[in-house]
C-alpha atoms as a PDB file:
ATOM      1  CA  UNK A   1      96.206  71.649  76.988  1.00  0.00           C
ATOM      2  CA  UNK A   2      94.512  68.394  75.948  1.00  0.00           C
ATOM      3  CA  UNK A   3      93.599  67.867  72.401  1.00  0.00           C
ATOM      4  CA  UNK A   4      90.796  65.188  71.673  1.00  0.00           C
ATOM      5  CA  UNK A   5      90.981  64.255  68.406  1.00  0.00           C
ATOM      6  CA  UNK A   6      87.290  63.234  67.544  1.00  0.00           C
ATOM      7  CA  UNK A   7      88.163  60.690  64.296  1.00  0.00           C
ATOM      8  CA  UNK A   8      90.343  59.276  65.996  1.00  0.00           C
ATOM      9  CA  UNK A   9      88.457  58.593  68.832  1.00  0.00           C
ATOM     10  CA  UNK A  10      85.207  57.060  66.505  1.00  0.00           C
ATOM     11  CA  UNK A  11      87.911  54.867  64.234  1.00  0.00           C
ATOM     12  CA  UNK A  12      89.052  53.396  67.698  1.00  0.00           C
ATOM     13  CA  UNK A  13      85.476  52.724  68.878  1.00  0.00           C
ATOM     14  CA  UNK A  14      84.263  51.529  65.422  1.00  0.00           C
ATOM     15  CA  UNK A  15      87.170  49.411  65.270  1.00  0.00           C
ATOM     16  CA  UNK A  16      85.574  47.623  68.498  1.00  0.00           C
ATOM     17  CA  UNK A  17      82.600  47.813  67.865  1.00  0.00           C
ATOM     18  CA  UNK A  18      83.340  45.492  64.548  1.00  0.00           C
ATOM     19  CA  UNK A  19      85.705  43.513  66.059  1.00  0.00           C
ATOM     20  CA  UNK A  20      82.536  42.748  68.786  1.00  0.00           C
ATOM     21  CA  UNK A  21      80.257  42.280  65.794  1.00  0.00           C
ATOM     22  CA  UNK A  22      82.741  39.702  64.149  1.00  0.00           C
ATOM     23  CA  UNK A  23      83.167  37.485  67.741  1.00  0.00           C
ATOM     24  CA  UNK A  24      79.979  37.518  67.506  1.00  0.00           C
ATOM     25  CA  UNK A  25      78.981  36.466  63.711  1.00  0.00           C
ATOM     26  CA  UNK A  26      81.871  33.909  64.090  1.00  0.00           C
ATOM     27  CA  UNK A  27      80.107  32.518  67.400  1.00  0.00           C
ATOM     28  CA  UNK A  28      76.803  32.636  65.058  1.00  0.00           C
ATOM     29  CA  UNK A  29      78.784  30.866  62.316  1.00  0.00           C
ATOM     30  CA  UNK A  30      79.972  28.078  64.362  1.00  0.00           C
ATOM     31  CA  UNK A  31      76.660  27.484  66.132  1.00  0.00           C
ATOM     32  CA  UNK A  32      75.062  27.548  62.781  1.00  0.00           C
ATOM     33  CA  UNK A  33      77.631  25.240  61.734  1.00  0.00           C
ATOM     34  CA  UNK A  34      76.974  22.481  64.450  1.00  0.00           C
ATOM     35  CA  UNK A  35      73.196  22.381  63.919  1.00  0.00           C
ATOM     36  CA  UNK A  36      73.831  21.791  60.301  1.00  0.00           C
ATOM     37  CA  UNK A  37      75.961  18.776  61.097  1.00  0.00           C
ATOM     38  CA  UNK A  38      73.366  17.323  63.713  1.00  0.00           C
ATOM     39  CA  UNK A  39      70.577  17.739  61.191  1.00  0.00           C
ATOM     40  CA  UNK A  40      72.660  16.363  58.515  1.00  0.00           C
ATOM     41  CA  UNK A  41      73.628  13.389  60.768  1.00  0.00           C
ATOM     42  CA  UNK A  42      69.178  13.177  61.338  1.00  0.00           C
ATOM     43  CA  UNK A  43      68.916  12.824  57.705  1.00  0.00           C
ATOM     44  CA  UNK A  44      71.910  10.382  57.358  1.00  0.00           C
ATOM     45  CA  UNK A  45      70.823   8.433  60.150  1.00  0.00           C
ATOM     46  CA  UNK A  46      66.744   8.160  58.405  1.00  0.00           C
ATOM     47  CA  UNK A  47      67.805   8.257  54.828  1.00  0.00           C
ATOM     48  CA  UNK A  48      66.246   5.025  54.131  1.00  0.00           C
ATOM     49  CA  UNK A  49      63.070   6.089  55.992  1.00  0.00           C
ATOM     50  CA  UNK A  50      63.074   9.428  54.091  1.00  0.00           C
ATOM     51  CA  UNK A  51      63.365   7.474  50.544  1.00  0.00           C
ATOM     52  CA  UNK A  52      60.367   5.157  51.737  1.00  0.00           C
ATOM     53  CA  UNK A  53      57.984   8.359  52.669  1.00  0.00           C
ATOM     54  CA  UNK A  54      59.183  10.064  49.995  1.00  0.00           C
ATOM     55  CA  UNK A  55      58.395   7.099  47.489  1.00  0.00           C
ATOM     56  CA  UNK A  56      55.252   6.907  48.946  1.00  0.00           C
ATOM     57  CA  UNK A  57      53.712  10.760  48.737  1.00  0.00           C
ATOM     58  CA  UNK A  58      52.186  10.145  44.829  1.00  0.00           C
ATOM     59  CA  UNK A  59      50.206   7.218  45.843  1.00  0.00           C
ATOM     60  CA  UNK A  60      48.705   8.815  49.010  1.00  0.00           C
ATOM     61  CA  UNK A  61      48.204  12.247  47.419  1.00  0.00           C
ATOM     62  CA  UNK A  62      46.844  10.104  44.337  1.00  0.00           C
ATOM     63  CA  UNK A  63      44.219   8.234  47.150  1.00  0.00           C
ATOM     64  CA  UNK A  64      43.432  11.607  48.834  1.00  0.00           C
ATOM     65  CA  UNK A  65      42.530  12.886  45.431  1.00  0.00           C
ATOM     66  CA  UNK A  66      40.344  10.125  45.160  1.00  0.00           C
ATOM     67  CA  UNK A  67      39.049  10.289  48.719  1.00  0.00           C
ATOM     68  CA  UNK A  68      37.959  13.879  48.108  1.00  0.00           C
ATOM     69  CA  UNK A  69      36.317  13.419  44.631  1.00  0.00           C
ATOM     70  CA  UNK A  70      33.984  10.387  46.319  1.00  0.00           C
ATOM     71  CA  UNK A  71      33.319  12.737  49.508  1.00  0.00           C
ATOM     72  CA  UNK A  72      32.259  15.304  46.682  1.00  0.00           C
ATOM     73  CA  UNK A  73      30.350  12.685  44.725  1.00  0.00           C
ATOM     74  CA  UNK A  74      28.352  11.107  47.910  1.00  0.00           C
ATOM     75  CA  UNK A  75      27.725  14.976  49.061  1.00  0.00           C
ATOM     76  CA  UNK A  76      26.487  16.042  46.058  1.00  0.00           C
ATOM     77  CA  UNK A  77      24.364  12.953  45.393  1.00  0.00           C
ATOM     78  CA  UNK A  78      20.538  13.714  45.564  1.00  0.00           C
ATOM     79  CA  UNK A  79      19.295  10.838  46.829  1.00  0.00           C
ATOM     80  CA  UNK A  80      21.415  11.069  49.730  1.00  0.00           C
ATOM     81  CA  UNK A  81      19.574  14.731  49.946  1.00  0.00           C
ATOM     82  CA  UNK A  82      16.178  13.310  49.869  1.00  0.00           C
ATOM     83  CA  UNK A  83      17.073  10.320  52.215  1.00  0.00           C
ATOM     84  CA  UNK A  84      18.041  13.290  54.612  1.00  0.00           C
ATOM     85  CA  UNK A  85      14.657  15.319  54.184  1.00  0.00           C
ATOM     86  CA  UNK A  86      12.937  11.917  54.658  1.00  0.00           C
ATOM     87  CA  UNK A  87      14.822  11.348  57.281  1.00  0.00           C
ATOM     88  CA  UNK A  88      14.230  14.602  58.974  1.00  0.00           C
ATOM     89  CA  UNK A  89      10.208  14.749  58.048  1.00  0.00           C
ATOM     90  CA  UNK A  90      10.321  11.071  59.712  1.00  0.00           C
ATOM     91  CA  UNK A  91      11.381  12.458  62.801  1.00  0.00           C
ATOM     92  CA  UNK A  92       8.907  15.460  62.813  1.00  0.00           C
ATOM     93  CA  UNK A  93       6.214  12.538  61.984  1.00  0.00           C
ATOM     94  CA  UNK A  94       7.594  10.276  65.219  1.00  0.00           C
ATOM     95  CA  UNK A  95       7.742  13.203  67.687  1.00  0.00           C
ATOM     96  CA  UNK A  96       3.649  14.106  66.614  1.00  0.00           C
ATOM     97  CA  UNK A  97       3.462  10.567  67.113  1.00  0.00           C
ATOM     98  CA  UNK A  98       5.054  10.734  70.730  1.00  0.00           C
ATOM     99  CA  UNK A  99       2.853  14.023  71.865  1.00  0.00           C
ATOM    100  CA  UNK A 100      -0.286  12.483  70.400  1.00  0.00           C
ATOM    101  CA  UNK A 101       0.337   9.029  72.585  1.00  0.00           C
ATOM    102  CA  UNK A 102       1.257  11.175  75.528  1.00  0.00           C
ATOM    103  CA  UNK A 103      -2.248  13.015  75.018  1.00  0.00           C
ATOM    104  CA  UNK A 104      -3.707  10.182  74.944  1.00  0.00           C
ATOM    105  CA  UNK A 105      -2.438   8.415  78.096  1.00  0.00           C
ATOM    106  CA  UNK A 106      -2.835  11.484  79.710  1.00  0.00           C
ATOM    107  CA  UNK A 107      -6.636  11.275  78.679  1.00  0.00           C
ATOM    108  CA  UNK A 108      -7.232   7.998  79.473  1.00  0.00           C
ATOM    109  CA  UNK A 109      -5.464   8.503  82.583  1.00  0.00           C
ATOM    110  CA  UNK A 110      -7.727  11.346  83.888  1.00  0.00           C
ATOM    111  CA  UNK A 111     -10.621   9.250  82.278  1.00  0.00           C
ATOM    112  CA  UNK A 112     -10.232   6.096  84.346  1.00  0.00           C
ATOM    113  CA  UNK A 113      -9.901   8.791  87.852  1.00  0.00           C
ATOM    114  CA  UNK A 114     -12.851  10.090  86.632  1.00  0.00           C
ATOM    115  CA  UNK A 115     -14.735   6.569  86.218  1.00  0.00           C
ATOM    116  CA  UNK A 116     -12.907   5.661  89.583  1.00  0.00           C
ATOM    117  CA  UNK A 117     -14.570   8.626  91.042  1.00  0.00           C
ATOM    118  CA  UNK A 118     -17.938   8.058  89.511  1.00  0.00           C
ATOM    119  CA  UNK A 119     -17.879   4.396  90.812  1.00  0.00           C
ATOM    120  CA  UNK A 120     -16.809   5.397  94.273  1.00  0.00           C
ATOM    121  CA  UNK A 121     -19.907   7.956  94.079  1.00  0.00           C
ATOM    122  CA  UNK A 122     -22.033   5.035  92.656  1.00  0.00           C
ATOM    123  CA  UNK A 123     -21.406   2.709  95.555  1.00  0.00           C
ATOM    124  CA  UNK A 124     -21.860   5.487  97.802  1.00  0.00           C
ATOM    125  CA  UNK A 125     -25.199   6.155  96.684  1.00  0.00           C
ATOM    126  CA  UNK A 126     -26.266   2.274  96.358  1.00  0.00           C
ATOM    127  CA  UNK A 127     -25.088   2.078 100.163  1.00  0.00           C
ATOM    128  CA  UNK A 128     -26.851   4.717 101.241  1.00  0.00           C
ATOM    129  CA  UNK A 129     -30.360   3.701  99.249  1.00  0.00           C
ATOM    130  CA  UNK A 130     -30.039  -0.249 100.464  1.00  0.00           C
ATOM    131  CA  UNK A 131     -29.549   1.562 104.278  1.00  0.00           C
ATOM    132  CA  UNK A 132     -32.368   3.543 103.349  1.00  0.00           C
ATOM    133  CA  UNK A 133     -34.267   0.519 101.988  1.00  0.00           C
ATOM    134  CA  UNK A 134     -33.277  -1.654 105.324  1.00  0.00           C
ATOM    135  CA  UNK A 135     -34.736   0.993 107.551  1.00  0.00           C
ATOM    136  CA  UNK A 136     -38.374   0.600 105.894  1.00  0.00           C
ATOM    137  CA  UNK A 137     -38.158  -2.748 106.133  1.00  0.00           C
ATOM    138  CA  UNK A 138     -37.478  -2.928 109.746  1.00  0.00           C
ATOM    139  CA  UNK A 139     -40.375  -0.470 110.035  1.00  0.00           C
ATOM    140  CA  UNK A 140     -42.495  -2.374 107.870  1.00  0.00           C
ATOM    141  CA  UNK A 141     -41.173  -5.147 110.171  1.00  0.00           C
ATOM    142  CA  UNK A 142     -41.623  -3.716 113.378  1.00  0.00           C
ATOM    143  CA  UNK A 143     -44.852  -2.544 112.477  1.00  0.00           C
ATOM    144  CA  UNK A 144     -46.548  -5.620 110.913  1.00  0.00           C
ATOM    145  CA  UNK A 145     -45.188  -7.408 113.944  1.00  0.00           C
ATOM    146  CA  UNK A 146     -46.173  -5.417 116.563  1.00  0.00           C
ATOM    147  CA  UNK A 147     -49.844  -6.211 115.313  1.00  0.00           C
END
């Protein structure tokens, strides 16, 4: 009869299992390892270039500081407010001014058709009084003649 000695068994597989777990922390470690030495080797390799940003982060926090205080100053200013609403109320006035000139050509457009239309009428008329006035003279004419 077989015996199966269940501690033993679990040491022996726990004993694997850890000495998976440290391959695998000492593959971490030496990975980990190597990427520190290339990034150290980045900053070795741009340490001046690192000194001369870093040297120069007061003065352009300092100027963004004072970029943001005019922004706030210019934004805040009235006058700039009121050149706005003038600005905006000039508009409104220039389109009224636009639909009010576009009325009006329109008007005078229709206007001068209308005049066109009238004159063609006119002419009409006047042709058909002087053929009207012809014919009685050739009457008048034919009849005074024929005397």
């Amino acid at each position: 009869m077989l015996t199966i000695n269940f501690e033993l068994l679990g040491s022996v597989v726990l004993t694997i299992l850890g000495i998976v777990a440290l391959v695998f922390l000492i593959l971490f470690l030496k990975n980990l390892i190597t990427l520190l030495n290339k990034v150290q080797g980045v900053l070795d390799k741009n340490q001046d270039n690192l000194d001369q940003v870093i040297g120069k982060l007061p003065k352009l926090t300092e100027e963004a500081n004072n970029l943001v205080a005019n922004i706030n100053s210019i934004t805040s200013d009235p006058n700039l407010k009121m050149a706005i609403a003038k600005a905006n109320d000039t508009m409104t006035n220039v389109n009224s001014i636009t639909d009010d000139i576009r009325d009006t050509v329109n008007y005078v457009g229709v206007t001068a058709v209308d005049s066109i239309d009238s004159l063609g009428s006119g002419v009409a008329s006047i042709t058909d009084y002087s053929s009207l006035i012809m014919d009685v003279i050739d009457i008048v004419r034919n009849v005074l003649g024929g005397r």
